[in-house]
Protein backbone atom coordinates (compact mmCIF):
# COMPACT_ATOMS: atom_id res chain seq x y z
CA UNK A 1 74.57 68.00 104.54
CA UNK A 2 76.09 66.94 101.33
CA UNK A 3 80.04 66.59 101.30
CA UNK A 4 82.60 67.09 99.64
CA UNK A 5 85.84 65.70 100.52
CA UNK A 6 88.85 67.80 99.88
CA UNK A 7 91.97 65.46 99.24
CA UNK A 8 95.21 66.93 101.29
CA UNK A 9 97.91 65.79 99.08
CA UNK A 10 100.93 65.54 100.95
CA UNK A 11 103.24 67.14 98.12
CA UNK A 12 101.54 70.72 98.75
CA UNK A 13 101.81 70.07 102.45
CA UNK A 14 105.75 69.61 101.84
CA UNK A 15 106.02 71.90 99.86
CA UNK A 16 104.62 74.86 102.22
CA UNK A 17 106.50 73.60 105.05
CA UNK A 18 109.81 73.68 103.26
CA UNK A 19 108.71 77.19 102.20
CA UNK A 20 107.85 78.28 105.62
CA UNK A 21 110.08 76.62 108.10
CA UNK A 22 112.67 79.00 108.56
CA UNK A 23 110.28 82.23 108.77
CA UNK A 24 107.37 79.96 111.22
CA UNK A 25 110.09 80.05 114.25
CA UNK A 26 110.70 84.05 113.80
CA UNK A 27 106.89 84.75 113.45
CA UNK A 28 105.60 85.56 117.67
CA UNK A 29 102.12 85.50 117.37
CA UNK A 30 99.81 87.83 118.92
CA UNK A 31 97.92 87.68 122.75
CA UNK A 32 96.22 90.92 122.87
CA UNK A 33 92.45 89.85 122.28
CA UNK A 34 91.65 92.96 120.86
CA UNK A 35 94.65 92.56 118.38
CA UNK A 36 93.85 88.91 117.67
CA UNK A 37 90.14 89.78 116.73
CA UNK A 38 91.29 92.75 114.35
CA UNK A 39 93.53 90.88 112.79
CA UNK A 40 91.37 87.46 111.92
CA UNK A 41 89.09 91.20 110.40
CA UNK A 42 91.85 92.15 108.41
CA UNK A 43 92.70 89.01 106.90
CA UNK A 44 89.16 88.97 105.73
CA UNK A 45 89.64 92.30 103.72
CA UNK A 46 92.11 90.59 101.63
CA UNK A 47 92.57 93.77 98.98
CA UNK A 48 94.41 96.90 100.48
CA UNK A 49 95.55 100.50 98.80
CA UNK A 50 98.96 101.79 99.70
CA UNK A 51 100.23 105.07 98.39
CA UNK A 52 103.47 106.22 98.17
CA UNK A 53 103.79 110.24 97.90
CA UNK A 54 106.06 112.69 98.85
CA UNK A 55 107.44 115.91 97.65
CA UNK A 56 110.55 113.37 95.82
CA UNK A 57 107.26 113.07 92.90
CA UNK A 58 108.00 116.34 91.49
CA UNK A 59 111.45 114.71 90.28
CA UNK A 60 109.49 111.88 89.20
CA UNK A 61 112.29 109.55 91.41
CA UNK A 62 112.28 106.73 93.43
CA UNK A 63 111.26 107.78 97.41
CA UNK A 64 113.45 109.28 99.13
CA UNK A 65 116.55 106.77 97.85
CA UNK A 66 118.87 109.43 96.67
CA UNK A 67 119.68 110.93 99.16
CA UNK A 68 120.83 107.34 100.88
CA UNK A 69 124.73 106.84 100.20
CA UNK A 70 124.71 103.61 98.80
CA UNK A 71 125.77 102.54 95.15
CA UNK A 72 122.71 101.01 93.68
CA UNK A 73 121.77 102.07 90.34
CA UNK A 74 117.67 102.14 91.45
CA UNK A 75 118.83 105.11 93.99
CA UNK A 76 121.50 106.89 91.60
CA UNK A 77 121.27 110.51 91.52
CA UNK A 78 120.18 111.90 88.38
CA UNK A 79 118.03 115.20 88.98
CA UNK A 80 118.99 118.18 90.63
CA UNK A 81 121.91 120.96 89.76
CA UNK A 82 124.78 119.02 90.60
CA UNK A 83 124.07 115.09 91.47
CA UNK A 84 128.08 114.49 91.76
CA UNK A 85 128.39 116.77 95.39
CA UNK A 86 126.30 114.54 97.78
CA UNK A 87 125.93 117.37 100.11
CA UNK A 88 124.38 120.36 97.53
CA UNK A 89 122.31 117.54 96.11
CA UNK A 90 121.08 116.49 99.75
CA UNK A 91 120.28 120.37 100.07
CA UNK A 92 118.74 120.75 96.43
CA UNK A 93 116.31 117.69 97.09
CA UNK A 94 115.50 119.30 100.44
CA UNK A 95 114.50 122.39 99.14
CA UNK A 96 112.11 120.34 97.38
CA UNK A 97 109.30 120.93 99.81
CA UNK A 98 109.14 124.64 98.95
CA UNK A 99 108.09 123.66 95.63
CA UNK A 100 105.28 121.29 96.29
CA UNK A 101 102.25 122.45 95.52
CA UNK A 102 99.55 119.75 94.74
CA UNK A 103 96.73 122.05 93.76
CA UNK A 104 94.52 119.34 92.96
CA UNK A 105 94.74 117.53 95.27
CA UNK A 106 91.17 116.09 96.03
CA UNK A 107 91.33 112.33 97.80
CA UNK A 108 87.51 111.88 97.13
CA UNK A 109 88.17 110.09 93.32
CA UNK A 110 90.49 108.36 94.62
CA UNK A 111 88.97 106.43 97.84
CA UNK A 112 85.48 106.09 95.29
CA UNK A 113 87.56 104.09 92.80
CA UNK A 114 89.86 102.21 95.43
CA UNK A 115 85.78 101.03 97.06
CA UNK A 116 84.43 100.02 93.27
CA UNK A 117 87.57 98.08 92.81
CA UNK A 118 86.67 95.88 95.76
CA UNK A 119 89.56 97.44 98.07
CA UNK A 120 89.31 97.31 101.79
CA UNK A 121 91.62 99.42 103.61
CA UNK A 122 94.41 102.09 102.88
CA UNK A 123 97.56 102.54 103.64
CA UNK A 124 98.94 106.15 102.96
CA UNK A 125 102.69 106.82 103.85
CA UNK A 126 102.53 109.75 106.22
CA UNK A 127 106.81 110.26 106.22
CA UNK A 128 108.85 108.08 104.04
CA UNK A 129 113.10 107.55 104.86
CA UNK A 130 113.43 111.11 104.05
CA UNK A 131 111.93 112.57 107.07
CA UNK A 132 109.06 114.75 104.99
CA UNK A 133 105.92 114.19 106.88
CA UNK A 134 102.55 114.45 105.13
CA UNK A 135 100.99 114.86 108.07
CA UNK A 136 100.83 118.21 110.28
CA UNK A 137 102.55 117.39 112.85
CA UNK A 138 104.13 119.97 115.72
CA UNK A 139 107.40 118.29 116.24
CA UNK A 140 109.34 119.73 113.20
CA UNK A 141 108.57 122.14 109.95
CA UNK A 142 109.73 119.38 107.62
CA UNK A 143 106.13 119.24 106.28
CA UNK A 144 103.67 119.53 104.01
CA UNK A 145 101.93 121.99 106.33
CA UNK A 146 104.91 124.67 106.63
CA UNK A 147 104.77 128.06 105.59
CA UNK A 148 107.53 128.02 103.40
CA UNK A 149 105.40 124.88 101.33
CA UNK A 150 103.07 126.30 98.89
CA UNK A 151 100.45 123.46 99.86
CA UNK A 152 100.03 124.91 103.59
CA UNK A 153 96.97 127.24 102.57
CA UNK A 154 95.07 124.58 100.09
CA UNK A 155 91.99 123.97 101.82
CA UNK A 156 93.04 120.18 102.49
CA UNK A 157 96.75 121.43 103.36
CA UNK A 158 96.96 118.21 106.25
CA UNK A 159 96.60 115.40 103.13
CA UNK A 160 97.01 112.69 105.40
CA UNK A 161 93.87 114.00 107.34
CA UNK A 162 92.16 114.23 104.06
CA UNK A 163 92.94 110.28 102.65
CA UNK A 164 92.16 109.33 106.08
CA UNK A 165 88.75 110.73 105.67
CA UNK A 166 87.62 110.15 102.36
CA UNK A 167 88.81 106.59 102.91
CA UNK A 168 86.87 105.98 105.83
CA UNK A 169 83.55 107.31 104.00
CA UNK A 170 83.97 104.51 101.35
CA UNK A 171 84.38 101.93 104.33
CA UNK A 172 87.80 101.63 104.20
CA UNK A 173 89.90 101.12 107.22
CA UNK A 174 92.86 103.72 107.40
CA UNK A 175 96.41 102.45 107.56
CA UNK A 176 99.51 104.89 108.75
CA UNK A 177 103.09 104.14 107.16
CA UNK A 178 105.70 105.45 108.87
CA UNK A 179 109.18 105.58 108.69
CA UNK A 180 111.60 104.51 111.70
CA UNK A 181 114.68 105.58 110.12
CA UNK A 182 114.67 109.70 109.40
CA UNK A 183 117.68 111.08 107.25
CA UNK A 184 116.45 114.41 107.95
CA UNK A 185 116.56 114.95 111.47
CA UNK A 186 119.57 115.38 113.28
CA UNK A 187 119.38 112.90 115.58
CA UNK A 188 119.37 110.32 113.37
CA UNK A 189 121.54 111.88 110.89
CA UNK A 190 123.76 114.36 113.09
CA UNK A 191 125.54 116.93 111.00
CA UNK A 192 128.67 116.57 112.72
CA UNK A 193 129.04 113.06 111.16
CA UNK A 194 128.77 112.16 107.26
CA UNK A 195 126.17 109.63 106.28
CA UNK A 196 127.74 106.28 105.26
CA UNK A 197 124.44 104.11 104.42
CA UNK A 198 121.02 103.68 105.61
CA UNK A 199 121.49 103.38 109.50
CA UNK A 200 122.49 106.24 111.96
CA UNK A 201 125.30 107.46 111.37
CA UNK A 202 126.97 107.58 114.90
CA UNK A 203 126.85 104.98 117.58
CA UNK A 204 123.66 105.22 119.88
CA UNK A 205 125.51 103.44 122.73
CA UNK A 206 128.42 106.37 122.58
CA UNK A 207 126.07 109.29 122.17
CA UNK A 208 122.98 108.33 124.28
CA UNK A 209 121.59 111.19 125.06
CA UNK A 210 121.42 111.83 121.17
CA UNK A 211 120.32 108.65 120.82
CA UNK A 212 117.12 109.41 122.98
CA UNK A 213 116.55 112.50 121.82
CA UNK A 214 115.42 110.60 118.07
CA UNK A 215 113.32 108.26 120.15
CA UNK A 216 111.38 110.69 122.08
CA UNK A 217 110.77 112.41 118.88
CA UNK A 218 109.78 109.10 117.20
CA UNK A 219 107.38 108.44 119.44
CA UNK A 220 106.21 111.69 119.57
CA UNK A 221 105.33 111.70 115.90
CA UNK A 222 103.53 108.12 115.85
CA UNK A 223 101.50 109.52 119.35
CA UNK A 224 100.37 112.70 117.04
CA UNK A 225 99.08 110.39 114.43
CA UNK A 226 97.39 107.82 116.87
CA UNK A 227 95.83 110.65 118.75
CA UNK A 228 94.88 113.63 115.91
CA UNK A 229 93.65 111.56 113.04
CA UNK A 230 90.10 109.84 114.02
CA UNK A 231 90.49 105.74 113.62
CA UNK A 232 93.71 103.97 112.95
CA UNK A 233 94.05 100.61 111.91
CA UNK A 234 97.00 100.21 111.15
CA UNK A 235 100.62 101.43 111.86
CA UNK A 236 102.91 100.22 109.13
CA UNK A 237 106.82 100.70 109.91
CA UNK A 238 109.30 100.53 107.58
CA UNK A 239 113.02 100.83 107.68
CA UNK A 240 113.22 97.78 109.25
CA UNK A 241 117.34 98.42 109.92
CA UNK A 242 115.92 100.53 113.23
CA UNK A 243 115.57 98.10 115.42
CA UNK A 244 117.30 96.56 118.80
CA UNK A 245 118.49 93.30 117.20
CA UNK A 246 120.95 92.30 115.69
CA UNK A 247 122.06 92.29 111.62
CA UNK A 248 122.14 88.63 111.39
CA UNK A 249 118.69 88.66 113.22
CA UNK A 250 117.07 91.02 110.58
CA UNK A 251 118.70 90.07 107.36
CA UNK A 252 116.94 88.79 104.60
CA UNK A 253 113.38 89.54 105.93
CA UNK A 254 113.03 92.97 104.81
CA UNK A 255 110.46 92.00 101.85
CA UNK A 256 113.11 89.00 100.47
CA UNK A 257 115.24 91.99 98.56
CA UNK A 258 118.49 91.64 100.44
CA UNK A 259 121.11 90.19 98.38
CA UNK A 260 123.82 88.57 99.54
CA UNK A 261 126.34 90.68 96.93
CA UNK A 262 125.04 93.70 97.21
CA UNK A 263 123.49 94.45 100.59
CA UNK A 264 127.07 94.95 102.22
CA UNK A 265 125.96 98.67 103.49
CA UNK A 266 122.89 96.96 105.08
CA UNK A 267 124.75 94.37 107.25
CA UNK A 268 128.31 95.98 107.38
CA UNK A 269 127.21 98.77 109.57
CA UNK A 270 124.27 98.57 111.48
CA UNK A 271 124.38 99.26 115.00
CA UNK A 272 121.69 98.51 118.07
CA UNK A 273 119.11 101.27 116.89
CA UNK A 274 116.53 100.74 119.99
CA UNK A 275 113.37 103.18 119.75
CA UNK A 276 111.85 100.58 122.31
CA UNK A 277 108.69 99.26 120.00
CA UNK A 278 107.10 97.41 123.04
CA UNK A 279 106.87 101.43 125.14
CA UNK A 280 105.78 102.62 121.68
CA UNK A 281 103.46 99.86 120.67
CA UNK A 282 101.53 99.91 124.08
CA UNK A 283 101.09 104.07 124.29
CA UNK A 284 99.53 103.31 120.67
CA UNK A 285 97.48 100.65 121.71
CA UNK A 286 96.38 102.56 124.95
CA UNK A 287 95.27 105.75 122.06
CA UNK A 288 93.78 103.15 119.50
CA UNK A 289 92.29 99.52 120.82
CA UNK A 290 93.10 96.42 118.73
CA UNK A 291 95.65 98.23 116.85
CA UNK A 292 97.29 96.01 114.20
CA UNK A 293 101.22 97.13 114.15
CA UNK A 294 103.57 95.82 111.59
CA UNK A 295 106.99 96.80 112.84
CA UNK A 296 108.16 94.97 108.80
CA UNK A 297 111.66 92.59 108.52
CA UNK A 298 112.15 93.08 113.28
CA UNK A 299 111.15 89.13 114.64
CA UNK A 300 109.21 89.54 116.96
CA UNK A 301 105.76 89.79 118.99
CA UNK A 302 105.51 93.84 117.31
CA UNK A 303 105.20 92.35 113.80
CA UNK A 304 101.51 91.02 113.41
CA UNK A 305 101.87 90.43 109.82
CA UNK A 306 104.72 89.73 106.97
CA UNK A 307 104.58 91.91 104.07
CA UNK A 308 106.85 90.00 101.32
CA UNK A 309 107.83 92.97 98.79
CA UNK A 310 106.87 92.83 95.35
CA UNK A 311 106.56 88.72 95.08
CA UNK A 312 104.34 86.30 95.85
CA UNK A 313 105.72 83.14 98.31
CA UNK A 314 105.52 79.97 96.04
CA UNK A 315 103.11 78.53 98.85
CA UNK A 316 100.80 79.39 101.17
CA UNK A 317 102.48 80.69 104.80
CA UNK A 318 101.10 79.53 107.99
CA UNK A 319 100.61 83.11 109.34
CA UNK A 320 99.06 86.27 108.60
CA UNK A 321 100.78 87.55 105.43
CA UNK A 322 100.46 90.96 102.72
CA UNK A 323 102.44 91.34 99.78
CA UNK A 324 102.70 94.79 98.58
CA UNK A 325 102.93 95.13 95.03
CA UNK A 326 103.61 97.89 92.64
CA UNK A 327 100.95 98.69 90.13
CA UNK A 328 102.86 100.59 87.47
CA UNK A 329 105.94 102.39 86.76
CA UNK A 330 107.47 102.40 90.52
CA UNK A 331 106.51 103.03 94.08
CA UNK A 332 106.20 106.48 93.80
CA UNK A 333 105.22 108.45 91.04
CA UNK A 334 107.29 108.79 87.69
CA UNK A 335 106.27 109.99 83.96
CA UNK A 336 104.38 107.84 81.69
CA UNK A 337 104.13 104.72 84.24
CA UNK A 338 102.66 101.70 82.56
CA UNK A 339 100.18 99.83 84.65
CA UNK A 340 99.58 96.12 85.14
CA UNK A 341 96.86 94.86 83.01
CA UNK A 342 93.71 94.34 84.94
CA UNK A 343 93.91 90.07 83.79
CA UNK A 344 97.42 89.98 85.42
CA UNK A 345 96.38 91.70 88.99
CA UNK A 346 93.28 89.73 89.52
CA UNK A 347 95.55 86.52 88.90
CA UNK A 348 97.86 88.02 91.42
CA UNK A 349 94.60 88.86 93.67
CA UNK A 350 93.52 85.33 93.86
CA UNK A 351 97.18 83.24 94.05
CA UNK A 352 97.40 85.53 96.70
CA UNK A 353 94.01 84.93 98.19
CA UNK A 354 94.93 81.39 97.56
CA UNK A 355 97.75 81.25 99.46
CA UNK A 356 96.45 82.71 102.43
CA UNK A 357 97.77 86.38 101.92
CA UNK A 358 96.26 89.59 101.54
CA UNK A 359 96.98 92.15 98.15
CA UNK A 360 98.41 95.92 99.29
CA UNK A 361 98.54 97.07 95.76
CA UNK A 362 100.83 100.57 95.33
CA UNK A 363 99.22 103.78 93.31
CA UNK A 364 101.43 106.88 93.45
CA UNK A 365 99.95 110.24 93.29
CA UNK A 366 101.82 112.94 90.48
CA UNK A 367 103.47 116.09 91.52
CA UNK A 368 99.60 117.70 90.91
CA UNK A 369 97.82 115.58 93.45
CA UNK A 370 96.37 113.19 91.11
CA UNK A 371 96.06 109.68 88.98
CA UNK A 372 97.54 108.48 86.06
CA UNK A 373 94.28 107.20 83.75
CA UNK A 374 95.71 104.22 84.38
CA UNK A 375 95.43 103.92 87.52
CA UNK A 376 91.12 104.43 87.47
CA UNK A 377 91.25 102.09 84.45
CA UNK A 378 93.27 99.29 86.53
CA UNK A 379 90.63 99.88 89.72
CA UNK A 380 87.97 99.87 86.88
CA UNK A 381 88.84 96.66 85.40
CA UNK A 382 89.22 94.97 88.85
CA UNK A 383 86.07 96.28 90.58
CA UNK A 384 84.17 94.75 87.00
CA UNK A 385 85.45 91.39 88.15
CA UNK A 386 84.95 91.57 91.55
CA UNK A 387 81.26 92.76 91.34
CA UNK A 388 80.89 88.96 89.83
CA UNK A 389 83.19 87.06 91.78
CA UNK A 390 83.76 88.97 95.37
CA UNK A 391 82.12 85.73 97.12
CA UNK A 392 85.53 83.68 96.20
CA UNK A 393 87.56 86.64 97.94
CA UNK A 394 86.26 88.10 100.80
CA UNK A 395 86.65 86.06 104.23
CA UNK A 396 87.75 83.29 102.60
CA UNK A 397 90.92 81.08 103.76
CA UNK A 398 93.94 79.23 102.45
CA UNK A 399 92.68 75.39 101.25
CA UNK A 400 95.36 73.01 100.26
CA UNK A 401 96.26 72.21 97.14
CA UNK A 402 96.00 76.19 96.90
CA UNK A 403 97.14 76.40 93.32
CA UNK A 404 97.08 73.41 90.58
CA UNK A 405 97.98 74.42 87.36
CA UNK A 406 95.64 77.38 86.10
CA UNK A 407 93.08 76.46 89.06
CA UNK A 408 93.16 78.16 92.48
CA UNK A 409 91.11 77.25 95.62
CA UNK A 410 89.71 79.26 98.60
CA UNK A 411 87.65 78.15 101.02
CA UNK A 412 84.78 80.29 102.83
CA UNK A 413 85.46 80.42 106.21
CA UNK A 414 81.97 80.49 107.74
CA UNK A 415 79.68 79.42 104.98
CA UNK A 416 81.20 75.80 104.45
CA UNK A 417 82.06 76.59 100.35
CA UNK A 418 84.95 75.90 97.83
CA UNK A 419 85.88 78.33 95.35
CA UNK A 420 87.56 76.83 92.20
CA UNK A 421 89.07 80.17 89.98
CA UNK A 422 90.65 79.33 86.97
CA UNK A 423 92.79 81.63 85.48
CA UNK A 424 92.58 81.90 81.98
CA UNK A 425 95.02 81.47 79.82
CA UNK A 426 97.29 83.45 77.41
CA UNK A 427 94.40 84.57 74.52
CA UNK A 428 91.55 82.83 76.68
CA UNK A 429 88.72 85.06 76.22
CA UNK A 430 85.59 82.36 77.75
CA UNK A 431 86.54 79.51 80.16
CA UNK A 432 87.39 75.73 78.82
CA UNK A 433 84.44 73.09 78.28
CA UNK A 434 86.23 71.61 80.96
CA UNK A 435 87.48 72.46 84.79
CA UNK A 436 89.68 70.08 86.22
CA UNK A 437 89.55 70.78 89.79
CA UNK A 438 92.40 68.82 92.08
CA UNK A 439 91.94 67.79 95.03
CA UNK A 440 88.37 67.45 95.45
CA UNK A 441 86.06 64.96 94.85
CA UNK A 442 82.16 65.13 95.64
CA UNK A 443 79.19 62.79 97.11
CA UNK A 444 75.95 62.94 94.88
CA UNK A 445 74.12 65.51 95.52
CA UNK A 446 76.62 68.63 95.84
CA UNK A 447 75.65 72.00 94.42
CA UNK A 448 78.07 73.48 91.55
CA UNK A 449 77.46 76.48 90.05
CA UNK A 450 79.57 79.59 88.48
CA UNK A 451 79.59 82.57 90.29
CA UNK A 452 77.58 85.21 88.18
CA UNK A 453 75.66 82.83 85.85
CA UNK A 454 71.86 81.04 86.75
CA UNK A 455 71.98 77.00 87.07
CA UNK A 456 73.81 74.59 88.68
CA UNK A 457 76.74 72.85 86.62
CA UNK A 458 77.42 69.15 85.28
CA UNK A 459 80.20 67.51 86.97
CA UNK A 460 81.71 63.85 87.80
CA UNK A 461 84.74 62.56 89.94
CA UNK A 462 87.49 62.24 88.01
CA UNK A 463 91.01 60.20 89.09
CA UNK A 464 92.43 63.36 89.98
CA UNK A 465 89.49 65.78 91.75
CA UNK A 466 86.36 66.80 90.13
CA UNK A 467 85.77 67.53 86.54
CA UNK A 468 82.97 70.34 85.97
CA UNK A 469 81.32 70.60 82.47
CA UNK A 470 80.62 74.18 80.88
CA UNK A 471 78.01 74.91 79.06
CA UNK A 472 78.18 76.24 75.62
CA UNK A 473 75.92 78.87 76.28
CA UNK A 474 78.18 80.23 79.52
CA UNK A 475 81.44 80.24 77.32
CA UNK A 476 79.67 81.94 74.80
CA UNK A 477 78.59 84.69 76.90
CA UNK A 478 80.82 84.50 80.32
CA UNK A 479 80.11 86.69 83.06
CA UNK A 480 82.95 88.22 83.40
CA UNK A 481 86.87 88.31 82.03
CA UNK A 482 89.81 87.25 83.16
CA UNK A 483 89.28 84.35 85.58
CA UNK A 484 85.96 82.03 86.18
CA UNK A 485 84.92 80.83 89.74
CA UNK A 486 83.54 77.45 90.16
CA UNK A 487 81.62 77.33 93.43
CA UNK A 488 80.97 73.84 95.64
CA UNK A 489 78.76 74.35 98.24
CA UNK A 490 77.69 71.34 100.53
CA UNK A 491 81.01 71.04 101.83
CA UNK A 492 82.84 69.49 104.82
CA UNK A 493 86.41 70.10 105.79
CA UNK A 494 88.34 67.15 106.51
């Protein structure tokens, strides 16, 4: 075999383990065999949906937020008769479920586009903070499903049975968000007591019996999703503030948001908010083998992968990683949203890819059950590239120096390849005449080609990695847009 020798420069080795240091010795890795082997599957996938919708879209808000009393002008109250009273606005936002009606609703478009785009798995939020579950569930008629919701009698009434579904018939595994925290429900948010913030607003350790009474009705919510809705993959858990540790051991890794200045409610008055994840985690595991669970910003064994919150870590992380990103306008839906261009979210695709991670991009469904255009047009773009270039993706893994300049690396993890992507530049509409690629250098003999075009590719060691040589004719007529994908095949490891 022909070899190339990849050159492991110790700057990008610094630099990741300065990066990583203080999140490596909070990450527990898995031992469940069944878990491990899903999860080495899922870090294959590399390009995830997640959807955000709830009946908050027909205010065209931010999820669930406003009814949360803390000062932040994202979560300010602005809809609604009278935002000032807390209380009638609470009620007035509420009432919102006897409103929604998303009559065309029809999840079929969606999982065909979220498959041509090249994405692998979904990740649909079945109850946000606000307790309004988009899922039938028995345990209370906060839901989609009521009578008094207009949606009940649509034909697909149970939409999270529905995405589930269509998902699964493009090939896509089926992710469940769910929300720990629940500001509807009583126990968590007992009417006796005023909200102050986020957390429960009365002390579990003082009123245990309430206390239990939100965990037993936790649980029984995840159970009816793990048990009524064909395969899970994944259970997602947000609200990361539920949890039995403490505030010092949670803060600052729900999604790298919390600010120092302006998180007081989120560290001032949490309390020990134990729904007992291991119980939980091994019922679901017992209903759904291999389960991957990601119990987000809790340390601990429950979290099998970090999900950094609209960014990208500056280097690649030594365990299994997501970053959900927003693709226009906000995390749910709101009027007019403008969408990423298609040349910025495949650059975000492959740092990401890069660096070890996986993409959960964010689409949000309108008041109607629908897309923005812009939405399809984004998944359109994307899938264009990726029919080209899908190689330098899929089941591919983190290969220092990751990213160099405008030039990217992944490494196949089976088939002994190097990917070099370059991202094009500002106005660059065909790639340069010549790829600098660092850190590697090849023996005579090794294979270089361009993903998507015939031939193999000039190239030579230069002092700094290899230098490949583009043919007129390819920049002239590139195969695709966007970003160009050098491939090295031949290649040893060391």
């Amino acid at each position: 075999m022909q070899k190339v020798v990849l050159s492991i420069f110790a700057f990008a080795l610094i630099a990741a383990n300065v990066a990583v240091a203080e999140e490596d010795d909070r990450y527990v890795p898995e031992t469940d065999s069944q878990v491990l082997q899903k999860l080495e599957q899922w870090q294959d996938l590399k390009f995830g949906l997640l959807m955000h919708w709830g009946a908050y879209c027909q205010w065209g808000i931010v999820e669930s937020w406003s009814i949360c009393p803390e000062d932040y002008g994202w979560c300010e109250r602005r809809e609604g008769e009278n935002p000032q009273d807390y209380f009638a606005y609470k009620r007035e936002y509420e009432n919102l479920k006897t409103t929604f009606d998303p009559g065309e609703f029809d999840p079929a478009p969606w999982a065909a586009a979220a498959a041509d785009a090249g994405m692998r798995y979904v990740v649909f939020t079945t109850k946000h903070h606000d307790g309004f579950c988009m899922f039938d569930t028995e345990s209370t008629d906060y839901k989609i499903t009521d009578m008094e919701c207009p949606h009940h009698d649509h034909a697909q009434a149970d939409v999270t049975a529905a995405i589930f579904s269509a998902f699964r018939d493009q090939g896509l595994w089926a992710g469940a968000y769910f929300s720990k925290p629940d500001w509807h429900h009583e126990n968590y948010w007992h009417p006796y007591f005023p909200p102050r913030d986020r957390n429960v607003n009365y002390d579990p350790e003082v009123y245990p019996d309430r206390w239990e009474g939100f965990v037993q009705f936790t649980h029984t919510q995840i159970m009816e999703l793990m048990s009524n809705y064909g395969q899970v993959d994944i259970l997602w858990l947000d609200g990361g503030w539920v949890a039995k540790k403490s505030p010092e051991d949670i803060r600052g890794w729900y999604g790298g948001w919390v600010d120092e200045t302006t998180s007081g409610f989120f560290k001032r008055n949490i309390v020990n908010q134990d729904i007992r994840m291991d119980e939980l985690v091994a019922k679901a595991r017992k209903q759904q083998p291999g389960l991957i669970v990601v119990d987000r910003a809790v340390p601990g064994k429950n979290q099998n992968y970090l999900t950094p919150e609209n960014r990208v870590p500056e280097a690649a992380l030594s365990y299994p990683w997501e970053s959900c990103i927003i693709a226009g306008g906000s995390w749910s839906w709101v009027p007019d949203a403008q969408y990423m261009s298609v040349r910025k979210t495949v650059h975000l695709l492959v740092d990401i890819v890069a660096k070890g991670g996986n993409l959960l991009l964010n689409i949000a469904p309108s008041p109607q059950g629908t897309w923005d255009d812009g939405a399809y047009d984004l998944l359109e773009g994307i899938g264009d590239w990726m029919a080209v270039n899908a190689e330098a993706i899929y089941g591919t893994r983190a290969l220092a120096p990751y990213k160099a300049g405008r030039v990217c690396l992944t490494h196949g993890r089976d088939s002994g390849v190097v990917h070099a992507i370059y991202l094009a530049d500002e106005g660059e509409m065909s790639p340069p005449a010549v790829i600098d690629i660092p850190g590697v250098k090849a023996e005579v003999g090794a294979k270089v080609t361009m993903l998507g075009i015939e031939g193999e590719l000039a190239w030579s060691d230069g002092e700094q990695g290899l230098r490949v040589t583009i043919p007129n004719q390819v920049r002239a007529e590139p195969p695709c847009a966007d970003a160009w994908v050098v491939r090295i095949s031949g290649v040893v490891v060391e």
